[in-house]
Each structure stands twice: as C-alpha cells, then as structure tokens.
Protein backbone atom coordinates (compact mmCIF):
# COMPACT_ATOMS: atom_id res chain seq x y z
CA UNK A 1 84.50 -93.80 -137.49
CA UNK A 2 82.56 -93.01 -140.76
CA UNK A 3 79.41 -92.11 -138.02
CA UNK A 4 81.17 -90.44 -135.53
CA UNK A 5 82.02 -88.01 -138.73
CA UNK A 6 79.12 -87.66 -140.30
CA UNK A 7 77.99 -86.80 -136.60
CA UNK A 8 79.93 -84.20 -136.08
CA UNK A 9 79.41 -82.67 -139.55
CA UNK A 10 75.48 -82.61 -138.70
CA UNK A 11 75.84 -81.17 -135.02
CA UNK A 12 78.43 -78.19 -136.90
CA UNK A 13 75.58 -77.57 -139.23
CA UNK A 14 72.92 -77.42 -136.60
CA UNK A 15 75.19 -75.04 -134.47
CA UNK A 16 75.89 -72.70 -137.58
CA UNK A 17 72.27 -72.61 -138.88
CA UNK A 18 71.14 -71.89 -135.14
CA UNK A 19 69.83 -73.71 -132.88
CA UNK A 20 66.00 -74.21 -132.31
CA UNK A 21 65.44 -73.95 -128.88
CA UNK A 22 67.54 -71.82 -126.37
CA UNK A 23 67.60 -73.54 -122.32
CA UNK A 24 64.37 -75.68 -123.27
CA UNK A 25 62.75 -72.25 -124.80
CA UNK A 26 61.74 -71.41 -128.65
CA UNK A 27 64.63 -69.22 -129.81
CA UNK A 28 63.40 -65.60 -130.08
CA UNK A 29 61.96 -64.65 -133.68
CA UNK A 30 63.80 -61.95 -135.07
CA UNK A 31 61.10 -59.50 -136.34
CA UNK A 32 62.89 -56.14 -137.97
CA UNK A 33 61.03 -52.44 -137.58
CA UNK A 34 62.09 -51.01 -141.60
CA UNK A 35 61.19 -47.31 -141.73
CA UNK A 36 59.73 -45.48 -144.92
CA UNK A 37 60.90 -42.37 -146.81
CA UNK A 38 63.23 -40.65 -145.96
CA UNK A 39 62.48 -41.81 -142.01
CA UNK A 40 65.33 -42.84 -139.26
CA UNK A 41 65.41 -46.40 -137.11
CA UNK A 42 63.58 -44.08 -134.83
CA UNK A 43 60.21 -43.77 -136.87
CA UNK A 44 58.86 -46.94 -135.76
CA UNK A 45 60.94 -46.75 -131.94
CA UNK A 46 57.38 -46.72 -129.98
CA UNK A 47 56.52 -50.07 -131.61
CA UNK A 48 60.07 -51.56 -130.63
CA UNK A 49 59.16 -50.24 -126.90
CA UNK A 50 56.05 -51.77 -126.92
CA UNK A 51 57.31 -55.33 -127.21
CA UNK A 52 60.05 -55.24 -125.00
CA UNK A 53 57.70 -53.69 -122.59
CA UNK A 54 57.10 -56.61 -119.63
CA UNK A 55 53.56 -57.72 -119.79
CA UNK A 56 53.81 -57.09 -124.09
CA UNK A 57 57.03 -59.02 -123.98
CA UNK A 58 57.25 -61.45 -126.71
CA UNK A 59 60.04 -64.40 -127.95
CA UNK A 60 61.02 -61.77 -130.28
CA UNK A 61 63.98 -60.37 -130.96
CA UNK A 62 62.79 -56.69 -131.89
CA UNK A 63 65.24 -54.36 -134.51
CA UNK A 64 64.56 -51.35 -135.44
CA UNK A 65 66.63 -50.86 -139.23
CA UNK A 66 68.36 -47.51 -140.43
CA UNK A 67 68.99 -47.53 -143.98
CA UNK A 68 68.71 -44.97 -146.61
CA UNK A 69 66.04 -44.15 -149.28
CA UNK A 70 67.17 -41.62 -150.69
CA UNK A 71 68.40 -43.26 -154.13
CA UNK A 72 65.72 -44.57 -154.96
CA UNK A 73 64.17 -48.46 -154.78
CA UNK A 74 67.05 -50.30 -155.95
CA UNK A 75 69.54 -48.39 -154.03
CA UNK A 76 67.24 -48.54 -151.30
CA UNK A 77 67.02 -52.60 -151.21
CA UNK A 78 70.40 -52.98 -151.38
CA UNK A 79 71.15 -50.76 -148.23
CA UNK A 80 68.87 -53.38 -146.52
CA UNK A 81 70.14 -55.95 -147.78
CA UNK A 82 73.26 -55.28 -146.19
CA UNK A 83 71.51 -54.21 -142.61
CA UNK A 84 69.75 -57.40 -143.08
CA UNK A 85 73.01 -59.61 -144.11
CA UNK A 86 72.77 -62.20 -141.07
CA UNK A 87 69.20 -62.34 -140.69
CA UNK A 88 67.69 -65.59 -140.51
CA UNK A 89 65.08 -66.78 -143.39
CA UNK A 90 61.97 -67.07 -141.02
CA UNK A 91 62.74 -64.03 -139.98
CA UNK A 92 59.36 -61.42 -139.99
CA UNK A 93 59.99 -57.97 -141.86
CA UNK A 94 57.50 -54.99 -140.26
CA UNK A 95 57.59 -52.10 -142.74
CA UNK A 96 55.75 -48.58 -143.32
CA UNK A 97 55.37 -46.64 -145.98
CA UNK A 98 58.39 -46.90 -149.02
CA UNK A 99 59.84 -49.57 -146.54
CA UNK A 100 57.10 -51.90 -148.05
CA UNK A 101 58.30 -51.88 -151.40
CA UNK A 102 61.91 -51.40 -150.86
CA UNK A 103 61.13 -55.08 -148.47
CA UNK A 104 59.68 -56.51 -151.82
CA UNK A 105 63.14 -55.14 -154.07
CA UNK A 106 64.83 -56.85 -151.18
CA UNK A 107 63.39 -60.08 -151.62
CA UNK A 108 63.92 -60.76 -155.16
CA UNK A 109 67.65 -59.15 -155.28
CA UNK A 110 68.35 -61.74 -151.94
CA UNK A 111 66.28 -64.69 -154.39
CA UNK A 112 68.70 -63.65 -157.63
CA UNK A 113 71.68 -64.58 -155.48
CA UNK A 114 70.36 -67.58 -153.91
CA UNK A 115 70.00 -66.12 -150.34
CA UNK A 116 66.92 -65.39 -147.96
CA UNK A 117 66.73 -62.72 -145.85
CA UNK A 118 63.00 -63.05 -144.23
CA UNK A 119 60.49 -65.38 -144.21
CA UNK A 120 57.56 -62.84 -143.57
CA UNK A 121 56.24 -60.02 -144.10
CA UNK A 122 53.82 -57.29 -142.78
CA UNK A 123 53.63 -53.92 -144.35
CA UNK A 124 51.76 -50.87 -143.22
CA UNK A 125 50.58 -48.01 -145.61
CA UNK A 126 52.85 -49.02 -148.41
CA UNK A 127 52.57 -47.35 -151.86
CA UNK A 128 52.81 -50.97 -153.65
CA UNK A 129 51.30 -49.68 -156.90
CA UNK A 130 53.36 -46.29 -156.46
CA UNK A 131 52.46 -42.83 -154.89
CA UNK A 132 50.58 -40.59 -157.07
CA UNK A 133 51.63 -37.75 -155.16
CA UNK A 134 55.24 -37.85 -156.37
CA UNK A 135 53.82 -37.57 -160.08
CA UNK A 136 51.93 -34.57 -159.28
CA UNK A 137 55.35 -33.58 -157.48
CA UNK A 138 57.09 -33.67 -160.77
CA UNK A 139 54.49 -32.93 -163.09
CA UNK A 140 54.06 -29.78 -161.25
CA UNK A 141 49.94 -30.16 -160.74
CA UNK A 142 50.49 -30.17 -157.18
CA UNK A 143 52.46 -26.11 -157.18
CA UNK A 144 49.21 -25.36 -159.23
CA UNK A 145 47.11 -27.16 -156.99
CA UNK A 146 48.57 -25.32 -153.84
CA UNK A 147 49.07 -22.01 -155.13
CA UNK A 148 45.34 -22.08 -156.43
CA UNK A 149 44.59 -23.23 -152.54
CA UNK A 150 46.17 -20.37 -151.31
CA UNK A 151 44.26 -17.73 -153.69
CA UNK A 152 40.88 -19.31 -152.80
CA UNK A 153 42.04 -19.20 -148.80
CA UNK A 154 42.51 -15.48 -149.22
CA UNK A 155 40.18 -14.83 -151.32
CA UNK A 156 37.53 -13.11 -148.66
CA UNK A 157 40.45 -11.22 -146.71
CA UNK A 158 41.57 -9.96 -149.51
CA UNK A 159 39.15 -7.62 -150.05
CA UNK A 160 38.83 -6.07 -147.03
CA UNK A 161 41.25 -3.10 -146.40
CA UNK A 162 45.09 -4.18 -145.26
CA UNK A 163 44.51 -3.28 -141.47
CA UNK A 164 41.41 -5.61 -141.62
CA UNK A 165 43.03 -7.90 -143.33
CA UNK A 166 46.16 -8.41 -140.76
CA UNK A 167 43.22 -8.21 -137.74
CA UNK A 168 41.63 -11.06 -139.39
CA UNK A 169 44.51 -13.66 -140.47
CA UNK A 170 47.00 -12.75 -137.16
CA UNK A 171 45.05 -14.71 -134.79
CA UNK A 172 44.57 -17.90 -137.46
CA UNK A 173 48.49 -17.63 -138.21
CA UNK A 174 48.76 -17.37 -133.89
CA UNK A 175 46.67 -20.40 -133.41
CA UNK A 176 48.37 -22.45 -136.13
CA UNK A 177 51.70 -21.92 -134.32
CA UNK A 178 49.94 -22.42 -130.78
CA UNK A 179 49.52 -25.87 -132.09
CA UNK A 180 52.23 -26.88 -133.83
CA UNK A 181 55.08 -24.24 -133.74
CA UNK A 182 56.56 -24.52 -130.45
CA UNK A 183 58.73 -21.29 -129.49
CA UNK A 184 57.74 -19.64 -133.10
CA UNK A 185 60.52 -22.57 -133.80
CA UNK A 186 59.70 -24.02 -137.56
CA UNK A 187 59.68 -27.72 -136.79
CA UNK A 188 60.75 -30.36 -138.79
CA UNK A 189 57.44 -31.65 -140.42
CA UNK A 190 58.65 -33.57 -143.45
CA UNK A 191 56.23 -36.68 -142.14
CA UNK A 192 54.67 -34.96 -144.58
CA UNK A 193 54.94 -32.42 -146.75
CA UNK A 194 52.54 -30.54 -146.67
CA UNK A 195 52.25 -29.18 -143.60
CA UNK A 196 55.59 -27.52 -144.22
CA UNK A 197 54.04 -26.30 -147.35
CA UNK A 198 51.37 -24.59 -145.26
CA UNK A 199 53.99 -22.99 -143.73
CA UNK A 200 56.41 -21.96 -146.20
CA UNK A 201 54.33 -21.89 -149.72
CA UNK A 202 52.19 -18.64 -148.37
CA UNK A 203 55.80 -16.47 -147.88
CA UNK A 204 57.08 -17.68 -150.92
CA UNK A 205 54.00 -17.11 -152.98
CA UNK A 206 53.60 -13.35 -151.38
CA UNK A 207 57.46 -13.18 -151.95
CA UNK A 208 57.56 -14.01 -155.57
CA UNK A 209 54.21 -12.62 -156.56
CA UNK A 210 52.81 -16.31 -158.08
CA UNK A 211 55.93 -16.91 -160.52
CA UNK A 212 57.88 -19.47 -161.74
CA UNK A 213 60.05 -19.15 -158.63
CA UNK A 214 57.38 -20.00 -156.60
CA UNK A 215 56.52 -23.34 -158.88
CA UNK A 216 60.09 -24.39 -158.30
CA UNK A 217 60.08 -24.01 -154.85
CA UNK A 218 57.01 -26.10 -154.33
CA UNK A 219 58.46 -28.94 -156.47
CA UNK A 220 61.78 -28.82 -154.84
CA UNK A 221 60.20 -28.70 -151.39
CA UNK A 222 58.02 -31.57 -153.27
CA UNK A 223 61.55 -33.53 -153.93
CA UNK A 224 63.16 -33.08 -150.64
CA UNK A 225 60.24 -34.53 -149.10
CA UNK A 226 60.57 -38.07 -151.21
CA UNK A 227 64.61 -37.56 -150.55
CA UNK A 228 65.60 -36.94 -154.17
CA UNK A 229 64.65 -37.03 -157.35
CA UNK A 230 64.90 -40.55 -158.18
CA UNK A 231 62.88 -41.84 -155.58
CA UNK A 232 60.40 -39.55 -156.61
CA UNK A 233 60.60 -40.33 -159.88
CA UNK A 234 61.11 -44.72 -158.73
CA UNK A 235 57.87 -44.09 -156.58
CA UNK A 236 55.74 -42.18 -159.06
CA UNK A 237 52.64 -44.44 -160.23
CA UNK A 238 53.22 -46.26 -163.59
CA UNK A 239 57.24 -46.03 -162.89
CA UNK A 240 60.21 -47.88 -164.59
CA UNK A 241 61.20 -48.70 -161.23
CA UNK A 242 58.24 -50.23 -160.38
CA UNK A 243 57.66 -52.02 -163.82
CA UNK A 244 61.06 -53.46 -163.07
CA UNK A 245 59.67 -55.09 -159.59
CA UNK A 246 56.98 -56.60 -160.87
CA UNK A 247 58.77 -58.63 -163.93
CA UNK A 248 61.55 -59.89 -161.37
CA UNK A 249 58.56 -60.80 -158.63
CA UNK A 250 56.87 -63.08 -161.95
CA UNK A 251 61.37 -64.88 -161.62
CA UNK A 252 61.26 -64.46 -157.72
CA UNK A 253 57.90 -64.70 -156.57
CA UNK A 254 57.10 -63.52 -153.19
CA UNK A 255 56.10 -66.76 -152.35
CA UNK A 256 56.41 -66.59 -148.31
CA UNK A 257 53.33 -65.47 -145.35
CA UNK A 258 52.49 -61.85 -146.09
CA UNK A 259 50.05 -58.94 -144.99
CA UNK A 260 49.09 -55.38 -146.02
CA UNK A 261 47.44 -53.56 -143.16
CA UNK A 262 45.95 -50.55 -144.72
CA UNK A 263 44.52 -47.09 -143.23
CA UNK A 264 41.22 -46.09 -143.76
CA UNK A 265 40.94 -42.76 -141.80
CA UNK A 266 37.76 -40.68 -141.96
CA UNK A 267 36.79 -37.81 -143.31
CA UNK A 268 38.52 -35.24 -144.29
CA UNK A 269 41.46 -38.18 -144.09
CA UNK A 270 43.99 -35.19 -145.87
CA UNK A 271 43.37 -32.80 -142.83
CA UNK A 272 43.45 -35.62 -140.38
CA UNK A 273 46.77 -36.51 -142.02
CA UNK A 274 47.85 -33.16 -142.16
CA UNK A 275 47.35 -32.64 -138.41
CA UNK A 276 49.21 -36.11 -137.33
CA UNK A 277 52.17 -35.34 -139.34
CA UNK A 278 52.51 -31.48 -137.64
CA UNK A 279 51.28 -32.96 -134.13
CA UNK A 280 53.52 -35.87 -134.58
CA UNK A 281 56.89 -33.29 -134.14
CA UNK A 282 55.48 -32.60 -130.78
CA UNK A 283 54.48 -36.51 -130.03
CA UNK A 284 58.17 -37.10 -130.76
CA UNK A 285 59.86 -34.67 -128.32
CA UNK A 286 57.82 -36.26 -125.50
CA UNK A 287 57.65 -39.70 -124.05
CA UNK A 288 59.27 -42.30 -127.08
CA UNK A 289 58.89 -45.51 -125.71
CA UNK A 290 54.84 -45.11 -125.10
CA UNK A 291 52.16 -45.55 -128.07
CA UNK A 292 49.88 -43.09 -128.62
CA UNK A 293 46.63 -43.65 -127.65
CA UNK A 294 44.66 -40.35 -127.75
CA UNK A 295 43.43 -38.97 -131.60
CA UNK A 296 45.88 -36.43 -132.75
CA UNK A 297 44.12 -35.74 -136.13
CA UNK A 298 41.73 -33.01 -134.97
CA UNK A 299 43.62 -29.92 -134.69
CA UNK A 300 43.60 -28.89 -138.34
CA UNK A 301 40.36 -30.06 -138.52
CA UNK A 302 39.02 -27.46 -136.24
CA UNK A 303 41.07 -24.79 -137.09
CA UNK A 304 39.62 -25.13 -140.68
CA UNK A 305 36.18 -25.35 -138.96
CA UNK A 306 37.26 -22.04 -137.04
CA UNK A 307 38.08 -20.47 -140.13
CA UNK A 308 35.14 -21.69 -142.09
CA UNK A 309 32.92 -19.98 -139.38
CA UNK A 310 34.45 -16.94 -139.79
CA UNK A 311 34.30 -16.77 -143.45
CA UNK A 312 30.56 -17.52 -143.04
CA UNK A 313 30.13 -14.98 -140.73
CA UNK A 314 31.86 -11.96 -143.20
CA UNK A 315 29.60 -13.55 -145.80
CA UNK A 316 26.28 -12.99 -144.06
CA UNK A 317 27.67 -9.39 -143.25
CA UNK A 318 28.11 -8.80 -146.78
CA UNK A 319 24.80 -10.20 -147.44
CA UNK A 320 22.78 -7.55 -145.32
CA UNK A 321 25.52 -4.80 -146.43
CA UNK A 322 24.58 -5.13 -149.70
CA UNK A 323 21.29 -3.65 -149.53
CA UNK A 324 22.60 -0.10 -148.53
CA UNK A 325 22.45 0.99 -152.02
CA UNK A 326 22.95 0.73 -155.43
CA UNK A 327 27.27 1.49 -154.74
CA UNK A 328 26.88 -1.08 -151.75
CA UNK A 329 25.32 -3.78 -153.73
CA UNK A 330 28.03 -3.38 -156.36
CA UNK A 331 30.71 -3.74 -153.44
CA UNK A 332 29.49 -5.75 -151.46
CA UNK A 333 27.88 -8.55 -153.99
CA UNK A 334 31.89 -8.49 -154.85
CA UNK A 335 32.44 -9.25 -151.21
CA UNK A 336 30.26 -11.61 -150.55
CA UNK A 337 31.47 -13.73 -153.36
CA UNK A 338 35.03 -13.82 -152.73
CA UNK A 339 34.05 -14.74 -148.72
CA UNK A 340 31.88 -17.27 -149.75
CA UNK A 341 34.92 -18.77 -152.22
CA UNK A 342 37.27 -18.89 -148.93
CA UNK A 343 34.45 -20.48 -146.81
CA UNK A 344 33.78 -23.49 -149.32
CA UNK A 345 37.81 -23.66 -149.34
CA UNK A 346 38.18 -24.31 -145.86
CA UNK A 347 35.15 -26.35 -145.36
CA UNK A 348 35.21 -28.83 -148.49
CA UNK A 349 37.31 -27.59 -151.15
CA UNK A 350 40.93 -28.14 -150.23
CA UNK A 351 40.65 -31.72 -148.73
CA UNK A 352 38.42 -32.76 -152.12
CA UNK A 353 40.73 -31.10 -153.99
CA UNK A 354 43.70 -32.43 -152.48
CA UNK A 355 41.92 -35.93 -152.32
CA UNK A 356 41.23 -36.06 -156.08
CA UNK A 357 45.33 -34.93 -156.74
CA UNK A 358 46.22 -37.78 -154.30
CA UNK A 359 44.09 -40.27 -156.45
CA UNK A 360 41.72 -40.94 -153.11
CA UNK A 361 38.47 -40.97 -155.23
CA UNK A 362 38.17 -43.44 -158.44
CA UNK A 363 35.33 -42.74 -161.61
CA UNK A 364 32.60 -45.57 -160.91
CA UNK A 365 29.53 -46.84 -162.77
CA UNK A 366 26.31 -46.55 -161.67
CA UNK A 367 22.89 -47.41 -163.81
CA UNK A 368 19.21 -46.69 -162.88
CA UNK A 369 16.07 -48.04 -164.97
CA UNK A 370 13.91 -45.95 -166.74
CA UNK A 371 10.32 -46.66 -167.70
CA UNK A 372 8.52 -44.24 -169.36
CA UNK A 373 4.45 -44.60 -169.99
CA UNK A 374 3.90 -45.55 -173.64
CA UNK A 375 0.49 -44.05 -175.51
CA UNK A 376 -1.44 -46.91 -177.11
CA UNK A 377 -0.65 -47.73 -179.99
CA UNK A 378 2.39 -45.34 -180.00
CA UNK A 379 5.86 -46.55 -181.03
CA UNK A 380 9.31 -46.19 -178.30
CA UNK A 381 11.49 -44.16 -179.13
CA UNK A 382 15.36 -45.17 -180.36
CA UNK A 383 17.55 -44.59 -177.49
CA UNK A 384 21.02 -44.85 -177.67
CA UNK A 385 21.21 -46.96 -173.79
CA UNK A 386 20.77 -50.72 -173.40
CA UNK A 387 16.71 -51.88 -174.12
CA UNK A 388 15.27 -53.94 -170.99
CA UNK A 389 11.66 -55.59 -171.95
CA UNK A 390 9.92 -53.71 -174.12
CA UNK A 391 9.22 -50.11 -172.56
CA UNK A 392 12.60 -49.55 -170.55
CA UNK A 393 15.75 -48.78 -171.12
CA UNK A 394 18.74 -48.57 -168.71
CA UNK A 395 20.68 -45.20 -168.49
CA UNK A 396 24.46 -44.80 -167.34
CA UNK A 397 25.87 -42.94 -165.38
CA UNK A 398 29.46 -41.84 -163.83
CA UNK A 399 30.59 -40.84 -160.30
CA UNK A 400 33.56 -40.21 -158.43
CA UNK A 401 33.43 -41.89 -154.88
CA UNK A 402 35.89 -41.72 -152.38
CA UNK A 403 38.30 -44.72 -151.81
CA UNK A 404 38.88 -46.10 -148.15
CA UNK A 405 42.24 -44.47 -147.71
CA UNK A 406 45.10 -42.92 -145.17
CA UNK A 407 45.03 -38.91 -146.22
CA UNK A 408 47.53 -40.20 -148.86
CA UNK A 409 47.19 -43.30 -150.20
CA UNK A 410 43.96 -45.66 -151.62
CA UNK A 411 43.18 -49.02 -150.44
CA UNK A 412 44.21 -50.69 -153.60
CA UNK A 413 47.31 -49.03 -153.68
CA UNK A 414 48.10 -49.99 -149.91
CA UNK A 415 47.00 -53.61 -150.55
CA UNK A 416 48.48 -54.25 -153.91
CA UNK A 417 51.35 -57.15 -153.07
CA UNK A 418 51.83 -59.69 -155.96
CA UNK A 419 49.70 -62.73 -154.80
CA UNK A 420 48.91 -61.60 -151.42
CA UNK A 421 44.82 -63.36 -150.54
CA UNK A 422 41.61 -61.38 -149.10
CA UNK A 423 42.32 -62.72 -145.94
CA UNK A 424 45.18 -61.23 -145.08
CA UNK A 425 44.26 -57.97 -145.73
CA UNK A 426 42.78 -56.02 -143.32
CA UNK A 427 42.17 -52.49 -142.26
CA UNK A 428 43.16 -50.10 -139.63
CA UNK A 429 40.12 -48.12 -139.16
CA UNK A 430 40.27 -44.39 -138.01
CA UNK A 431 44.14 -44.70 -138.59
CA UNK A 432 45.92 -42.65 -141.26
CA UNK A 433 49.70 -42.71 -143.02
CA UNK A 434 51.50 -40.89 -140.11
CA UNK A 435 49.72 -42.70 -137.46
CA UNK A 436 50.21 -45.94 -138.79
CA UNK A 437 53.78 -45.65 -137.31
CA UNK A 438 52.95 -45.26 -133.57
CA UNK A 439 48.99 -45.89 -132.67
CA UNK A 440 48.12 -48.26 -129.98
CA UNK A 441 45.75 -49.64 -132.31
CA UNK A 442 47.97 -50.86 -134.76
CA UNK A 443 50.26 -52.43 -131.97
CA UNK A 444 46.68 -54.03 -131.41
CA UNK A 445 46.45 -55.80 -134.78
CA UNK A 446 49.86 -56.73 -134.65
CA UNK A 447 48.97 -58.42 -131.35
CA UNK A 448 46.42 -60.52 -133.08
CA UNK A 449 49.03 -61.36 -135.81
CA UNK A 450 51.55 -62.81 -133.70
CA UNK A 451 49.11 -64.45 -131.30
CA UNK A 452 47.85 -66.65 -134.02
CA UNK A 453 44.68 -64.67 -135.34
CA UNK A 454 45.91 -64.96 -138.96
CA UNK A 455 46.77 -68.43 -138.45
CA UNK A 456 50.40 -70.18 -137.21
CA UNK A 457 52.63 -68.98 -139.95
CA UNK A 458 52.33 -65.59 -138.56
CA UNK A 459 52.11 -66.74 -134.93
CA UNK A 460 54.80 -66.09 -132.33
CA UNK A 461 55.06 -68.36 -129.51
C-alpha cells in the first residue's frame, strides 16, 4: 500500500511539473520574444513568424510578451514577472534593447522569492551598463547638441537671400518626406528618437527663436522617447537603478546559459540607425510575418551625401565669386565659409558629433619611440617621458577611436552581463539597434544558437 502511494504521489508530481516528452516527442521549449522601450509584443512579431514558419519550424513554443516599461526597471521586471508567472525554469528568454536588463531585474526578483522563471537567456542590443543617451537626455547636452546641428545645417542657406533659400531646402525637405513621410502623414518614429527630432526640432527651433522653450521641448521629446522620466533616469549610465542590479546579481547571480549578441553597424552607424528607425514605420505597414532581408540603412545616408554635394557645389561658387572685387571678396569669403560649415556638417560632423554624445568612441593610449642622434660626447637631455636604453625615450599619446557599435550603443555596453564568457559573445555585423529586431541575419545567428553552435545548453532539438 505504502508503494502504491508513494507511486501515485511521484506520477502527480511528474504530471504537475510537466511532462518530458509529448506522443514519443521532446515537449516544445518555450522561448519568449520580450520587447525593449517603450515597444509592443509586436516589435519582435517577424521573429515569432519566422519560427512557426514550416521549413524554420522548431520544438518551440514561440511568445511574443507585452509588458510595460514605462516605470522604470523595477516596475518593468515586475510586469514580466507576472506575464512570465507559469513559465517553466528551462525556459529561453529572447530580449532587445531595455528588455535585456529588465530580463536580468527579473531574474533576481523571481531568485529573492525562491521561484525561476527562465533558464536562458539571449539578449540583443541591450544597454547592460546603461544608455548614455538618456543622460545627455536629462542633462540637456543633447538640446545643445541638436540645436547646434541645426545652426551648422543652415549655416550656408542662410546666407543666401530668402527666395534662394526656400529654392534650395524645398526639394531636401520633399525628398526627406518621399522617403519616409508617407501622405505628408508624420509617422510614428519613436524607434528612435531622433528621427522625429529631425522632424520636429527645426519648427520648434524657427518657432521659438533658440530659447528655453525650445530646450524643453527637445528634452521632453527626449523623455517620451525612454517612456518617462524614471526610466530615463533608471537607464542613464552610472544609475541608482542600475547600482541596485548589480549588488542583488553579487545575492542572485545570474548563474544560468546566457548570450549578448551585439551590433556592430558601419559607418556612419548614427545615420544608418537613423534611417532604419524612419524606414522601419514603412517596413511595419507592409508584410509582418517576413524578415527583412534587403539593407534599409542607406536612405539618410545618401540624402546627407546629396546634401553634402550641394553644399560643396555653393562653396566652389563662392570660391570663384570671390574674386570679383574687393566688396565680393568681403561677401563672398563670408559665404564660402558658412557653406563650407554646412558641408562638413552633413558629411562628417553630425554623425561624429552625435557618436561622441552617444559614448561610441572611447580616449585610448597609444606610444611611439623616439630616438634622437646624440653629438659625441654630448649629454641627453631630461625628458619628462619614460627612458628606453640610453638615447630613447617613449612619448604618449591620446586618441579617440571609434567603438564597434549599433548607431546607439558600444560593444562593452551591449556585452556587459555579470559573468557572461568570450565565447558567448558574438557580433552581428552590418546590423544596428533598430534592425536587430527584424533582420534575416539575426534570425541567422539565432539559428546557429538553437541548432547547437554554442554548444547543447542552448540547443533546441
């Protein structure tokens, strides 16, 4: 009697922690899609297509998650915790963005009350170190930054008579909406903000002539991009919130299989960026359940290039105008300074610019040895660098070099999970923040994952 019991009791437990195998089959793996700021379940829908797509059909039970980020990490985690309530501990986590670090907040809340609610985990993009964009977003460097960009930009038009002025920019401001402004209809481009700003920072900095209104309506356009002001201020580099995360991962350790795939888009990565998150309002209105396969980060590009080539072109004018006279020279030296300014904008400036506010480029050390020929008999020199032999000396020096990155965020930030090894770190080359979220290539790396390339724990049978 006492093992017909004890029988019983094991078979209940078996049937309530689920069963293994399903008619002879591997139960399916239950892999959740968690989006990233302020995104929907949607924002990842093209991967959850993919894999229930006969031929890319896995044992996997795909869901895509819709919580909300808007209050921050903490409040963020807990949201998930509660989509995430019957998940099963092996269960594999697949997050972008914020949705990486809320995953983390998740795990050691779910370890503080004894419970599991994944067993794996694969982020994409994800801030773990913090964004520095939302401290430049409250400091208020990046209103200074972009209202700086937009005097530069106009900077050759500008002097050239209002007529000229509205023959020169109309057929930019056409082409911009060509692209991305379907109808003249202002779409919703809060992938990332700043192609709204594009839009919206030139009327309200010809509206408010450069004022303080202007500065506040960058930084709350800046705010309602991250979803409010505490997850701006949770996701801000150096943050409480973050500080927090890391003392309760040294209690909870995130001890399980994990990966950071990180972006490393070329160059200019901000202007790639730029044009996937405006390109990607028209990617969603078409066909949701495909990847995309074709680059979508080269319409800003060449519009910039356009631009640049026409800023060149008033330059040279101004050049050979110059020499009418001693008035002309005056006038047109003036000219051909201002055009110049708004061609080295458009062709360097504002993506170096804008990758130095987004912390894309890091101060680094470089030395070179210097020898020079001694006299006879003639003593060196004290020099305040390091002595090698007897005649040279080593001289320091410092550089900024550009970071592999997304458009938005660094390597180190993407890759920076408590205790997570080389190995399973690995890069999505050409692929930036927005695309991360729906390019066949990443599908492709995930493919590798759960066929075993990064060895069983991740593999999916």
């Amino acid at each position: 009697m006492k093992t017909k019991n004890i029988s019983i009791i094991i078979i209940s437990l078996f049937l309530f922690f689920g069963i293994k195998k399903v008619n002879g089959q591997e139960a399916p793996t239950e892999v959740y899609l968690v989006h990233g700021m302020e995104g929907a379940f949607s924002s990842l829908s093209r991967f959850y297509h993919y894999y229930n797509t006969p031929g890319n059909l896995k044992n996997m039970n795909v869901i895509e998650v819709e919580y909300s980020s808007r209050n921050g990490i903490k409040s963020s985690a807990e949201d998930l915790d509660i989509r995430l309530r019957f998940s099963k501990p092996n269960a594999f986590i697949i997050a972008h963005s914020m949705g990486g670090v809320n995953a983390r907040r998740l795990w050691v809340d779910s370890k503080k009350k004894g419970e599991q609610r994944f067993g794996r985990l694969i982020t994409l993009s994800s801030p773990h170190k913090g964004a520095l964009i939302c401290n430049k977003i409250l400091d208020g460097s990046l209103s200074t930054f972009l209202r700086e960009s937009y005097l530069k930009a106009t900077a050759g038009p500008a002097t050239e008579p209002l007529l000229a002025t509205i023959i020169f920019s109309t057929p930019m401001l056409l082409d911009f909406k060509y692209y991305f402004f379907e109808n003249d209809e202002v779409p919703k481009i809060f992938n990332f903000f700043i192609g709204k700003f594009v839009y919206k920072t030139i009327n309200a900095l010809i509206q408010t002539f450069f004022g303080k209104r202007t500065n506040d309506f960058i930084t709350d356009q800046g705010i309602q991009f991250t979803g409010s002001e505490k997850t701006a201020q949770d996701l801000a580099e150096g943050s409480d919130a973050l500080k927090e995360l890391e003392n309760l991962e040294k209690q909870y350790p995130l001890d399980i299989p994990k990966i950071a795939i990180y972006g490393d888009e070329d160059d200019p990565s901000v202007l790639r960026l730029i044009s996937s998150s405006l390109y990607s309002d028209k990617l969603n209105k078409e066909n949701i359940q495909q990847l995309q396969e074709n680059p979508d980060d080269e319409k800003v590009v060449n519009w910039f290039n356009n631009i640049t080539g026409i800023c060149s072109s008033q330059q040279r004018y101004c050049q050979i105008m110059k020499f009418g006279g001693l008035l002309s020279y005056a006038l047109y030296s003036y000219k051909e300074a201002r055009w110049k300014e708004s061609a080295d904008f458009f062709n360097n400036d504002f993506n170096e610019g804008a990758s130095k506010l987004l912390g894309l480029y890091r101060t680094e050390r470089f030395s070179t040895e210097y020898c020079p020929p001694i006299p006879p008999n003639k003593k060196l020199p004290a020099m305040k660098s390091a002595t090698v032999g007897t005649n040279c000396t080593i001289q320091y020096y410092y550089k900024l070099v550009k970071q592999p990155n997304d458009g938005l965020l660094n390597k180190d930030v993407q890759t920076a999970i408590p205790g997570i090894k080389n190995e399973y770190i690995i890069k999505a080359e050409k692929i930036n923040h927005e695309q991360m979220k729906h390019h066949i290539y990443v599908a492709k790396i995930l493919d590798n994952i759960f066929n075993g390339g990064k060895g069983d724990k991740f593999r999916i049978d």
